[in-house]
N, C-alpha and C. Protein backbone atom coordinates (compact mmCIF):
# COMPACT_ATOMS: atom_id res chain seq x y z
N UNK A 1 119.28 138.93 61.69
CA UNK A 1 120.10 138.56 62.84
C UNK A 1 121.47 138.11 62.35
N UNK A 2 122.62 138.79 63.53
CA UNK A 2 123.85 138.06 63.18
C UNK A 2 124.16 136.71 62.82
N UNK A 3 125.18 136.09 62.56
CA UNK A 3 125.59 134.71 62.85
C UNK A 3 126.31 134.62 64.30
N UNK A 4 126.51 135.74 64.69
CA UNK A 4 126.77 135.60 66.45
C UNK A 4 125.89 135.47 67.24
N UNK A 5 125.87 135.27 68.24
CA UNK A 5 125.08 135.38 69.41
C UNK A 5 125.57 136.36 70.46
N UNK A 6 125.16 137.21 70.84
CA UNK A 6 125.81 138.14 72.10
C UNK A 6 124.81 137.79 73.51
N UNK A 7 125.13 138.73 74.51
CA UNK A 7 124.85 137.66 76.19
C UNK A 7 123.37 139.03 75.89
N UNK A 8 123.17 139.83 75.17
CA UNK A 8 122.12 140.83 75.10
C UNK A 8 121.07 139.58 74.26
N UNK A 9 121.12 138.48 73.12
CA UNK A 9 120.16 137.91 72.89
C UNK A 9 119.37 136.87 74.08
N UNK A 10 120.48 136.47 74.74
CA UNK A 10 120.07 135.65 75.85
C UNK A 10 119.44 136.58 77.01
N UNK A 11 119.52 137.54 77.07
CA UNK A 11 119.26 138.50 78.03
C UNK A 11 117.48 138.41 77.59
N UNK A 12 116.98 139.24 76.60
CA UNK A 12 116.30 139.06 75.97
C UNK A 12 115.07 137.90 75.92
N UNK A 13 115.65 136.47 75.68
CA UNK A 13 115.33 135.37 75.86
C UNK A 13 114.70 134.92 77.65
N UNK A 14 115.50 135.22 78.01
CA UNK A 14 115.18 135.72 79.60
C UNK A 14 113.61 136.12 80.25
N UNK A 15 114.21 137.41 79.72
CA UNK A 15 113.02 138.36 79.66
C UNK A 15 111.37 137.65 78.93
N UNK A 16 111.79 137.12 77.75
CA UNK A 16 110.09 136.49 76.90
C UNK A 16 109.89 135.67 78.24
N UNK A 17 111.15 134.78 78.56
CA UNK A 17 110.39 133.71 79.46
C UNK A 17 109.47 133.76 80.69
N UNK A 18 110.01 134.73 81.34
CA UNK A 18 110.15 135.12 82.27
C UNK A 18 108.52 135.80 82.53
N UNK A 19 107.91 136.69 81.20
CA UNK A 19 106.95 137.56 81.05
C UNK A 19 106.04 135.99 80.70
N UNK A 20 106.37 135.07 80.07
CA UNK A 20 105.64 134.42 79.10
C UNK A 20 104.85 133.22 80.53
N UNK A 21 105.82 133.00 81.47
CA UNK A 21 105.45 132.40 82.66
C UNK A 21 104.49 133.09 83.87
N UNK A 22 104.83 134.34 84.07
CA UNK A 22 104.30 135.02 84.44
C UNK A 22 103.03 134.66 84.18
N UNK A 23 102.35 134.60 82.65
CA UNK A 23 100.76 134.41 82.91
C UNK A 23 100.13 133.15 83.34
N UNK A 24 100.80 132.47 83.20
CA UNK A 24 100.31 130.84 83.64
C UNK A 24 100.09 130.49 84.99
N UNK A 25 99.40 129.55 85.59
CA UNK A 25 99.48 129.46 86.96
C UNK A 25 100.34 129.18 87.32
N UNK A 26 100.49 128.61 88.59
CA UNK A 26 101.55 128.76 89.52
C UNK A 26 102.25 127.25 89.18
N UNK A 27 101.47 126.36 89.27
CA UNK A 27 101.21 124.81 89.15
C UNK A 27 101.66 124.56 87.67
N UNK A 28 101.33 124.90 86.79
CA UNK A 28 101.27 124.69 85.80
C UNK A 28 102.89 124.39 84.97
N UNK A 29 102.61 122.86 84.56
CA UNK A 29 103.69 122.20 83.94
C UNK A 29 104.60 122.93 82.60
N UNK A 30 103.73 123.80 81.98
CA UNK A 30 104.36 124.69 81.15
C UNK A 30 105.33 125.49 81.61
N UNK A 31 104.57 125.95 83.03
CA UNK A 31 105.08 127.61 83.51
C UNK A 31 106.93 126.77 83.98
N UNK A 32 107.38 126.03 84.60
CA UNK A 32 107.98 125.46 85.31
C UNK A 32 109.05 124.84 84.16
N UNK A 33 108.61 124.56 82.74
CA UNK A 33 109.35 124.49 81.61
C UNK A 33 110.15 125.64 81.53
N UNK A 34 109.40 126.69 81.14
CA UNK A 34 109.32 127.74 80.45
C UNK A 34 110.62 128.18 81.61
N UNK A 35 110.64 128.60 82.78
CA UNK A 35 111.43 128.83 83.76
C UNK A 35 113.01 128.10 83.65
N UNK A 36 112.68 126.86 83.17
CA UNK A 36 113.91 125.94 83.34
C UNK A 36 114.38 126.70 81.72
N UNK A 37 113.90 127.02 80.98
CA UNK A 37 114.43 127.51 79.50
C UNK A 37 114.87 129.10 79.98
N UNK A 38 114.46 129.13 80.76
CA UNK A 38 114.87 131.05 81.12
C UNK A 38 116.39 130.79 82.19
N UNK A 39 116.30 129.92 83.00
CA UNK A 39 117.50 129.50 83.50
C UNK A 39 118.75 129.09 82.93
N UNK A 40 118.25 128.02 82.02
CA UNK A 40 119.58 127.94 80.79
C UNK A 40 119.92 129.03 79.88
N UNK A 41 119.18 130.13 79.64
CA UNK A 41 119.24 131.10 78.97
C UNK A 41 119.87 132.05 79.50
N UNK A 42 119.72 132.46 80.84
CA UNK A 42 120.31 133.11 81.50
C UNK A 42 122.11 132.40 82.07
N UNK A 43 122.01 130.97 82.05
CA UNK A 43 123.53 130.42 82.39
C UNK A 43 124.35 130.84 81.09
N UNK A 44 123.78 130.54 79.76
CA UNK A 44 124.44 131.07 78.54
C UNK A 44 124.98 132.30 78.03
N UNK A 45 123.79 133.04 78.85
CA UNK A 45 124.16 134.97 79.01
C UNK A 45 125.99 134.94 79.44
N UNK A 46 125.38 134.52 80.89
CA UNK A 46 126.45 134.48 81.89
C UNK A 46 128.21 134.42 81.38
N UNK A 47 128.07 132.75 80.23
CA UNK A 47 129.25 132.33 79.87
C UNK A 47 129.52 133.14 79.05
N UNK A 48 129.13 134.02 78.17
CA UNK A 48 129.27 135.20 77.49
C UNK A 48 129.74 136.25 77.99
N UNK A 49 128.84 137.05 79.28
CA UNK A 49 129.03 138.11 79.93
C UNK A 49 129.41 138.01 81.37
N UNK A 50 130.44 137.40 81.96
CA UNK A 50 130.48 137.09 82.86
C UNK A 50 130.23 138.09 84.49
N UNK A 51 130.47 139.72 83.35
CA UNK A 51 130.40 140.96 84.16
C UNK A 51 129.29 140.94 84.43
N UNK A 52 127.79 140.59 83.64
CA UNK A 52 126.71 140.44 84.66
C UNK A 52 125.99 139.56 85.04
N UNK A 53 126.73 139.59 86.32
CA UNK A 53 126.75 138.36 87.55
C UNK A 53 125.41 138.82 88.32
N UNK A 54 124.14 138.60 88.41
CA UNK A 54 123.05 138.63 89.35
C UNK A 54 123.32 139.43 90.50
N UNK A 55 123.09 140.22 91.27
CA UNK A 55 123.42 140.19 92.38
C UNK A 55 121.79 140.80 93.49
N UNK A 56 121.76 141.38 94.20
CA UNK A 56 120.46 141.30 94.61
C UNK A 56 120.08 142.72 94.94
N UNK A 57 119.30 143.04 95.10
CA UNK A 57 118.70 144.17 94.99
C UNK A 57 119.32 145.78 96.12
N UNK A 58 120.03 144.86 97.08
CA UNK A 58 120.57 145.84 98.28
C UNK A 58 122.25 146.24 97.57
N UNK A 59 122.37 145.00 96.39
CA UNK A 59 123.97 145.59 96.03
C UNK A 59 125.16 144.57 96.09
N UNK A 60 124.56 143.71 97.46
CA UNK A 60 125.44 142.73 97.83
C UNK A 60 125.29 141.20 96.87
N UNK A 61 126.27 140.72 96.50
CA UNK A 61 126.31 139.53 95.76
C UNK A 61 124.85 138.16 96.28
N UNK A 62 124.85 137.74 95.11
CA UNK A 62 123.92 136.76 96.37
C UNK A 62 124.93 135.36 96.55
N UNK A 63 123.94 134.54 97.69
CA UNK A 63 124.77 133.72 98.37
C UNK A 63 125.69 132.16 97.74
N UNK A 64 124.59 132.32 96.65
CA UNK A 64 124.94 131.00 95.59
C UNK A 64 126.36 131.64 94.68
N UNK A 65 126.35 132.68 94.51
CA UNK A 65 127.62 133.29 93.19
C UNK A 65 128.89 133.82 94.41
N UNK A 66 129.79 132.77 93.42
CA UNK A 66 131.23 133.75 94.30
C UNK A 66 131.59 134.72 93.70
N UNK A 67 131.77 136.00 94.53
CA UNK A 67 132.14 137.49 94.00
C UNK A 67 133.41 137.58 94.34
């Protein structure tokens, strides 16, 4: 691995969390960690890549991000 970081490792990071929560219950104090580490992971992407901004599945921005 580099000594950089690019918004593709956090992307990445994302993704484990994201799959890694997925198996846990719903309730479960891990799963709800694990989420809050995929959230900061994904804000870090962001400050990196600012071009990809979330937006929602129809195209249109969502309501929390100013476009």
């Amino acid at each position: 691995m580099s000594d950089t970081v690019d918004a593709a490792y956090f992307r990445e990071k994302v993704r484990i969390c994201l799959r890694l929560a997925e198996g846990l219950p719903w309730n479960s104090p891990a799963r709800y960690q694990i989420l809050l580490m995929a959230e900061d992971f994904q804000l870090r992407e962001l400050e990196l890549d600012p071009v990809s901004l979330p937006t929602s599945r129809d195209g249109y921005c969502d309501s929390a991000i100013k476009c």
